[in-house]
PDB file of N, CA and C in Angstrom:
ATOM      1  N   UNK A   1      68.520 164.685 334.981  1.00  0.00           N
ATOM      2  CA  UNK A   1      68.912 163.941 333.813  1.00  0.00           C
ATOM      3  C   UNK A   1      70.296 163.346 333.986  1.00  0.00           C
ATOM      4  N   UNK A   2      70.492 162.148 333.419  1.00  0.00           N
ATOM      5  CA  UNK A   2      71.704 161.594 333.193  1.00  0.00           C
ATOM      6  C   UNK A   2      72.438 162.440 332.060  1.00  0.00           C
ATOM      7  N   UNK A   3      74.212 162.216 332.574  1.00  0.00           N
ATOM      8  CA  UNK A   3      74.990 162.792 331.915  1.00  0.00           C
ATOM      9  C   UNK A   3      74.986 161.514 330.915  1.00  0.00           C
ATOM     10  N   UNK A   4      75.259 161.770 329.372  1.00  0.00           N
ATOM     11  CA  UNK A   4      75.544 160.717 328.391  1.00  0.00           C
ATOM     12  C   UNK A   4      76.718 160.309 329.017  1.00  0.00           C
ATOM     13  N   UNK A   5      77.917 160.671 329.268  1.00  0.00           N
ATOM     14  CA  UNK A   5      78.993 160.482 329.083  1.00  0.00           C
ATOM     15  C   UNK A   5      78.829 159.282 329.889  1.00  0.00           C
ATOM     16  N   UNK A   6      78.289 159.107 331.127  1.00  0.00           N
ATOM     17  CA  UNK A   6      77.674 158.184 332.164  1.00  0.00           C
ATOM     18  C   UNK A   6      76.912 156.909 331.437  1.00  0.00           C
ATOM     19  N   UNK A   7      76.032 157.136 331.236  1.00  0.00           N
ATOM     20  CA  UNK A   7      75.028 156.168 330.320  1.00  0.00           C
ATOM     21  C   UNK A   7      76.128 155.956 329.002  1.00  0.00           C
ATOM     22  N   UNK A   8      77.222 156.254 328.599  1.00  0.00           N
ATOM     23  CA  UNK A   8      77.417 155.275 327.645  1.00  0.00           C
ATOM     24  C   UNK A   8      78.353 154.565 328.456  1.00  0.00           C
ATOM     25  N   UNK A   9      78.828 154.998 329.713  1.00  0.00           N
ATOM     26  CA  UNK A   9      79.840 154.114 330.128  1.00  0.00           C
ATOM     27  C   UNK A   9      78.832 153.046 330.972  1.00  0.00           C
ATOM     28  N   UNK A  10      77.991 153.095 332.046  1.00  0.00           N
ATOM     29  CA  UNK A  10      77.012 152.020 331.869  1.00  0.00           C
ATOM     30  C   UNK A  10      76.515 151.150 330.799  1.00  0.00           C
ATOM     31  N   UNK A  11      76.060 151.714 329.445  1.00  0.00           N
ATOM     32  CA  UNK A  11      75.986 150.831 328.892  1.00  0.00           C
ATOM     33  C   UNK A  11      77.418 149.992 328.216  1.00  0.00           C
ATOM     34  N   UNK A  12      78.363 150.352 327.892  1.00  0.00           N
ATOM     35  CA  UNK A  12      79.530 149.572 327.782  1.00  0.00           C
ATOM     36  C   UNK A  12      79.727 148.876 328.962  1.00  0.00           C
ATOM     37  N   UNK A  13      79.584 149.049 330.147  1.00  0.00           N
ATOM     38  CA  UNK A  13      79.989 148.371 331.218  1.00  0.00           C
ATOM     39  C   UNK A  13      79.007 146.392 331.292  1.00  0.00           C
ATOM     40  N   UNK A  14      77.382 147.097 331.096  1.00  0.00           N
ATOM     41  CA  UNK A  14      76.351 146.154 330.691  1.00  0.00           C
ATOM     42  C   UNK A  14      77.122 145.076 329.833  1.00  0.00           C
ATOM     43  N   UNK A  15      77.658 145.839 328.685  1.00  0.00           N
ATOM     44  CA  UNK A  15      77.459 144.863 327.323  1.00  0.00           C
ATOM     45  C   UNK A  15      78.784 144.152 327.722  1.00  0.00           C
ATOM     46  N   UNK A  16      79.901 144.741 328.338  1.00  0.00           N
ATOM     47  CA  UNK A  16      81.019 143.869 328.976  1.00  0.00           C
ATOM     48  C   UNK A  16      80.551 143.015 330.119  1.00  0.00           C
ATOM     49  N   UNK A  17      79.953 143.273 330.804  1.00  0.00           N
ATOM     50  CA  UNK A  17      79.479 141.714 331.503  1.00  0.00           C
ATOM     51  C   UNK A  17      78.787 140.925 330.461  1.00  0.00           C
ATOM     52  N   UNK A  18      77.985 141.286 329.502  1.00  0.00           N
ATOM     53  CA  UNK A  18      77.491 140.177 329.504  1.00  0.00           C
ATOM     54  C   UNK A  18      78.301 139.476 328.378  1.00  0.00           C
ATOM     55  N   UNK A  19      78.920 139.676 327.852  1.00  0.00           N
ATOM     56  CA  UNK A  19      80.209 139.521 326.736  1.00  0.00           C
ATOM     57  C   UNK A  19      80.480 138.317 327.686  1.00  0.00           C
ATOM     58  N   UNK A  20      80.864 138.339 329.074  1.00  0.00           N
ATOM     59  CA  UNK A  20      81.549 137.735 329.754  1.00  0.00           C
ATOM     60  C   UNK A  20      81.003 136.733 330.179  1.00  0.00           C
ATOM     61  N   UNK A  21      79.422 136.961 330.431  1.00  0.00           N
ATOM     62  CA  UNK A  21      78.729 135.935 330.688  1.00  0.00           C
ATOM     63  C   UNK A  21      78.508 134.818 329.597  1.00  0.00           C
ATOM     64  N   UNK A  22      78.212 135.439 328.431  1.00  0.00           N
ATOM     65  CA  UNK A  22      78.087 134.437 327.635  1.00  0.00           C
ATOM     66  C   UNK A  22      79.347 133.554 327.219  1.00  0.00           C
ATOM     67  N   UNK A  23      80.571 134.224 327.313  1.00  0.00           N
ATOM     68  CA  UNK A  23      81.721 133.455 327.115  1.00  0.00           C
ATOM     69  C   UNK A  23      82.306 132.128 328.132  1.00  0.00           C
ATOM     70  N   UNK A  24      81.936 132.224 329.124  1.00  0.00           N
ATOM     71  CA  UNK A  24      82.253 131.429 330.302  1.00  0.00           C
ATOM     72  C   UNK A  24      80.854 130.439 330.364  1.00  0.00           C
ATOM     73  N   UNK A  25      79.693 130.798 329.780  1.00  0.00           N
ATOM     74  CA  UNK A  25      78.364 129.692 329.670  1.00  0.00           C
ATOM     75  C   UNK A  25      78.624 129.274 328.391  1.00  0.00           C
ATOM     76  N   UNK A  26      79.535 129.531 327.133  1.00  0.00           N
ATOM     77  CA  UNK A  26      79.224 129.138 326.227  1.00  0.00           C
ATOM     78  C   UNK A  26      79.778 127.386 326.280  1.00  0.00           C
ATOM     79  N   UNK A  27      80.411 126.745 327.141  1.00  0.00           N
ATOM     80  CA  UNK A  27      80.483 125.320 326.948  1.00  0.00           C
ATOM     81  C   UNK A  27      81.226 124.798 325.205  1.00  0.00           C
ATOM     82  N   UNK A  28      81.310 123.464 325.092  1.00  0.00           N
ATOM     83  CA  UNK A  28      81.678 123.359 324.093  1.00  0.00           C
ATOM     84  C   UNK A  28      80.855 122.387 323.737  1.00  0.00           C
ATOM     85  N   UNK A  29      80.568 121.947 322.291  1.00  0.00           N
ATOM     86  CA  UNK A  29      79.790 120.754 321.683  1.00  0.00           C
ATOM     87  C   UNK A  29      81.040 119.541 320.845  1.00  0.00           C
ATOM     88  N   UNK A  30      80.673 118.629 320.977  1.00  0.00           N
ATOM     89  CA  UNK A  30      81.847 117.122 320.842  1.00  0.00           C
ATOM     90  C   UNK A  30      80.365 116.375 319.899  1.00  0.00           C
ATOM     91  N   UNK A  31      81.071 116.188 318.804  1.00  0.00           N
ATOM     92  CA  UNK A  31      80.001 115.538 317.617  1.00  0.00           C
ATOM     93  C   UNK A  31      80.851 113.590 317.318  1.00  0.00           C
ATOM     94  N   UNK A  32      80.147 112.865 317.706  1.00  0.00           N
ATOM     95  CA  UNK A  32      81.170 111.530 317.367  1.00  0.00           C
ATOM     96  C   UNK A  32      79.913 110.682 316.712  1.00  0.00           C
ATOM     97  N   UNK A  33      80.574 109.778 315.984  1.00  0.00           N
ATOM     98  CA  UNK A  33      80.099 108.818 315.370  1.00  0.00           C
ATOM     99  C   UNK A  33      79.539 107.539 316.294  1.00  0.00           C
ATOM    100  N   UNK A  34      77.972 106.933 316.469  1.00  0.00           N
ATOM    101  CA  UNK A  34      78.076 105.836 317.208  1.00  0.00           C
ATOM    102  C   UNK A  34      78.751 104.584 317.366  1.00  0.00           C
ATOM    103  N   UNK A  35      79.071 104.006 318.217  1.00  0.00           N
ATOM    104  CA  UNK A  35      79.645 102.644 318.106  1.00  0.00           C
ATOM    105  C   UNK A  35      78.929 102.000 317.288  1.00  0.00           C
ATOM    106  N   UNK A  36      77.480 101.784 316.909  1.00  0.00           N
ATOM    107  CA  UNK A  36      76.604 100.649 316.488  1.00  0.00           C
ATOM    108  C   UNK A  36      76.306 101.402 315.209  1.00  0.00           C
ATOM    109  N   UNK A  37      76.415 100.614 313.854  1.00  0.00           N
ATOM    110  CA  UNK A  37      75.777 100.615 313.236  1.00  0.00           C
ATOM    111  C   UNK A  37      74.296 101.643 313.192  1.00  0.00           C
ATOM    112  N   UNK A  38      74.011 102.496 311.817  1.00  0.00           N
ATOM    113  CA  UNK A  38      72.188 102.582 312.288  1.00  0.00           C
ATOM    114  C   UNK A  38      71.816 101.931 311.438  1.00  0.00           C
ATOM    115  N   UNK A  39      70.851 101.433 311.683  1.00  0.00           N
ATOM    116  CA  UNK A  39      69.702 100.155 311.266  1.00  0.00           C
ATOM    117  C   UNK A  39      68.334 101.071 310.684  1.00  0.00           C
ATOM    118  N   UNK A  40      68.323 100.868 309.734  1.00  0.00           N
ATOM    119  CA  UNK A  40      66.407 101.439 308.948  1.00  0.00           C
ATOM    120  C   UNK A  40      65.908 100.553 308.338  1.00  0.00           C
ATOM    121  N   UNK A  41      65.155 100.162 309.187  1.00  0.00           N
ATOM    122  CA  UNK A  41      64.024  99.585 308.772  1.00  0.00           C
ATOM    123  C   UNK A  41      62.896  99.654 307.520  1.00  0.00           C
ATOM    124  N   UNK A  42      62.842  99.896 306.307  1.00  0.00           N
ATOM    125  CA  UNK A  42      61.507 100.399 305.310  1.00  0.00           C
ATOM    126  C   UNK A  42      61.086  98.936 304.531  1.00  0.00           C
ATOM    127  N   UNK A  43      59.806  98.855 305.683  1.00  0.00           N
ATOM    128  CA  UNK A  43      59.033  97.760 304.932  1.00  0.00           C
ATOM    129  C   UNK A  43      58.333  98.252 304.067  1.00  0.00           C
ATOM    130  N   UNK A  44      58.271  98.565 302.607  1.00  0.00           N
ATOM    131  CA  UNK A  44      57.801  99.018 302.083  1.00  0.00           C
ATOM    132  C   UNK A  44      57.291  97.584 300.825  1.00  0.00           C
ATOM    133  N   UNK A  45      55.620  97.881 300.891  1.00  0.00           N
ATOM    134  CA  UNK A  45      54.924  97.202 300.485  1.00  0.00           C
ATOM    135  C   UNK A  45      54.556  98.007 298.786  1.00  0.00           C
ATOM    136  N   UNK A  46      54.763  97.425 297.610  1.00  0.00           N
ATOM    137  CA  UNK A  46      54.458  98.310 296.285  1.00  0.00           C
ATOM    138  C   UNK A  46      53.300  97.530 295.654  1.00  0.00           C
ATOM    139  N   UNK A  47      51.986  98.091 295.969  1.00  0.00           N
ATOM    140  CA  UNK A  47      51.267  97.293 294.868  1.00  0.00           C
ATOM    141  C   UNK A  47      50.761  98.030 293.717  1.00  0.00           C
ATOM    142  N   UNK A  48      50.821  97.544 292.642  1.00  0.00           N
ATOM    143  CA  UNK A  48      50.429  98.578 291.379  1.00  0.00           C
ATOM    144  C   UNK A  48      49.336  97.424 290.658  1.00  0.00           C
ATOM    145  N   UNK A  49      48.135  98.255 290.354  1.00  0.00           N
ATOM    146  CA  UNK A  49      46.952  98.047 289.852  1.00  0.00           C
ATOM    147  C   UNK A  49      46.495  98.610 288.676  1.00  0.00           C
ATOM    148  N   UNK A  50      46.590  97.663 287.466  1.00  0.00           N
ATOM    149  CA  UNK A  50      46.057  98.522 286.184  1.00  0.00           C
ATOM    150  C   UNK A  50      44.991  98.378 285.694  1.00  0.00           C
ATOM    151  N   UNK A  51      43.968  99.742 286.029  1.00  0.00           N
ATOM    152  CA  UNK A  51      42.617  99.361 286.070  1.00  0.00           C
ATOM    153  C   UNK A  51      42.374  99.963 284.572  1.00  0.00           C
ATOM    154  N   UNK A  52      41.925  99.611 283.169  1.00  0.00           N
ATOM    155  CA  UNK A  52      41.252  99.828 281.856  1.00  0.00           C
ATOM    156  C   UNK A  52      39.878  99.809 281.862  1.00  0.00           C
ATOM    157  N   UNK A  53      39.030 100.575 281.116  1.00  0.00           N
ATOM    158  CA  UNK A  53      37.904 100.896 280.361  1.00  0.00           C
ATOM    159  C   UNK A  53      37.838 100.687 279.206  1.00  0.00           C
ATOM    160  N   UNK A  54      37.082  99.909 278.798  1.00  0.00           N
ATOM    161  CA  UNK A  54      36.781  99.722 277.309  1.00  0.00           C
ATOM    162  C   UNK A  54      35.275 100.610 276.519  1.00  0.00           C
ATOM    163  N   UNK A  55      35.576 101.139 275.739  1.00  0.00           N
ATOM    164  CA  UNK A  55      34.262 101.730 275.652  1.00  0.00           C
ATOM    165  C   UNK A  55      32.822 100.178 274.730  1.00  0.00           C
ATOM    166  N   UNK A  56      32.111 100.633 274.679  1.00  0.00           N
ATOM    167  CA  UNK A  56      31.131  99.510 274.413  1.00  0.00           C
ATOM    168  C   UNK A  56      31.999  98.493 273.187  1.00  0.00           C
ATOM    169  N   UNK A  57      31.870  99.274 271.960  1.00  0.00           N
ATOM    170  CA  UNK A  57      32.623  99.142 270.656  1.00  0.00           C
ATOM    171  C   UNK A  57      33.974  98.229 271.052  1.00  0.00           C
ATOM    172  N   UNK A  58      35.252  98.637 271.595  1.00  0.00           N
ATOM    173  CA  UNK A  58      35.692  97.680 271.953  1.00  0.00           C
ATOM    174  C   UNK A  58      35.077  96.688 272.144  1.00  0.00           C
ATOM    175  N   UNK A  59      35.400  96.741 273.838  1.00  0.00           N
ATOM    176  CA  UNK A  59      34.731  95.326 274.056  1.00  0.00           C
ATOM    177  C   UNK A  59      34.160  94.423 273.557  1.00  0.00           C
ATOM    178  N   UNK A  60      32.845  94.930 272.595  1.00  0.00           N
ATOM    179  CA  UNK A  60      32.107  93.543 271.882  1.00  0.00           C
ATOM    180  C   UNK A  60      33.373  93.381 271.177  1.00  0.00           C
ATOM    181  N   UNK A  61      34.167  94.181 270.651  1.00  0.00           N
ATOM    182  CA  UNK A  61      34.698  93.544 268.819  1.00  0.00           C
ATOM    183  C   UNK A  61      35.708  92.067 270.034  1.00  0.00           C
ATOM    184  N   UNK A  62      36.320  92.356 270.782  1.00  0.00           N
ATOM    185  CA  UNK A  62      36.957  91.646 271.943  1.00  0.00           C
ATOM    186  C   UNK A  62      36.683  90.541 272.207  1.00  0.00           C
ATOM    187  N   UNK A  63      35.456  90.345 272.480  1.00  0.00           N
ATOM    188  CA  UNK A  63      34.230  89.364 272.913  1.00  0.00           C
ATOM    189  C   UNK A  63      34.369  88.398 271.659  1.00  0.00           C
ATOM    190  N   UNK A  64      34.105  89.363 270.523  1.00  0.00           N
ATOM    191  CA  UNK A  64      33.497  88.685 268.947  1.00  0.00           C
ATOM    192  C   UNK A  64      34.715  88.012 268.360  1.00  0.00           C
ATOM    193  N   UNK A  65      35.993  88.586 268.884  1.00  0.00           N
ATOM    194  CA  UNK A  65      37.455  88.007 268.322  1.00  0.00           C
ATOM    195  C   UNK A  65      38.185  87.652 269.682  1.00  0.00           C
ATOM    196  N   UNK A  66      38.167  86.408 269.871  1.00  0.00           N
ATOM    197  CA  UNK A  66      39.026  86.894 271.235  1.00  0.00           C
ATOM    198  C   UNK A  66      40.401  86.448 270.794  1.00  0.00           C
ATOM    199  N   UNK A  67      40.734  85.620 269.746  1.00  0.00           N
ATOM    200  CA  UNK A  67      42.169  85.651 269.561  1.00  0.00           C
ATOM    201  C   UNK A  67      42.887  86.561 269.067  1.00  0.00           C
ATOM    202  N   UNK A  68      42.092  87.841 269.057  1.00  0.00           N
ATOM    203  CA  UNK A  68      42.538  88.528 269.172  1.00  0.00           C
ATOM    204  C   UNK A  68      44.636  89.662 269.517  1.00  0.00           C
ATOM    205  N   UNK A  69      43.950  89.089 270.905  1.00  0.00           N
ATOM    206  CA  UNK A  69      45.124  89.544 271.378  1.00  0.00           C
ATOM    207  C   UNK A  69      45.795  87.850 272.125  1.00  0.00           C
TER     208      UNK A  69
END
């Protein structure tokens, strides 16, 4: 059997490399604004359709008056 005292210093030893690794891969990120303009495009087409029902009753009185409306 492993002594703990061992295995925790391996594992501290582990977690210090990789502390190290990730610090030296971590790179940096640079965020800038483009030179050009952005451009969006939305051809947007709106058609609206108002479809009515008349029940019978309407309609004729409609028919029978049309100056109605």
């Amino acid at each position: 059997m492993t002594d703990p005292g061992t295995l925790r210093m391996r594992t501290m030893a582990a977690m210090a490399a990789m502390a190290a690794a990730m610090m030296t891969a971590g790179g940096c990120v640079n965020v800038s604004a483009p030179d050009k303009p952005i451009v969006i495009n939305l051809n947007i087409n709106i058609t609206q359709e108002v479809v009515y029902r008349l029940d019978g009753e309407a309609k004729s009185l409609i028919q029978e008056n049309p100056g109605i409306f």
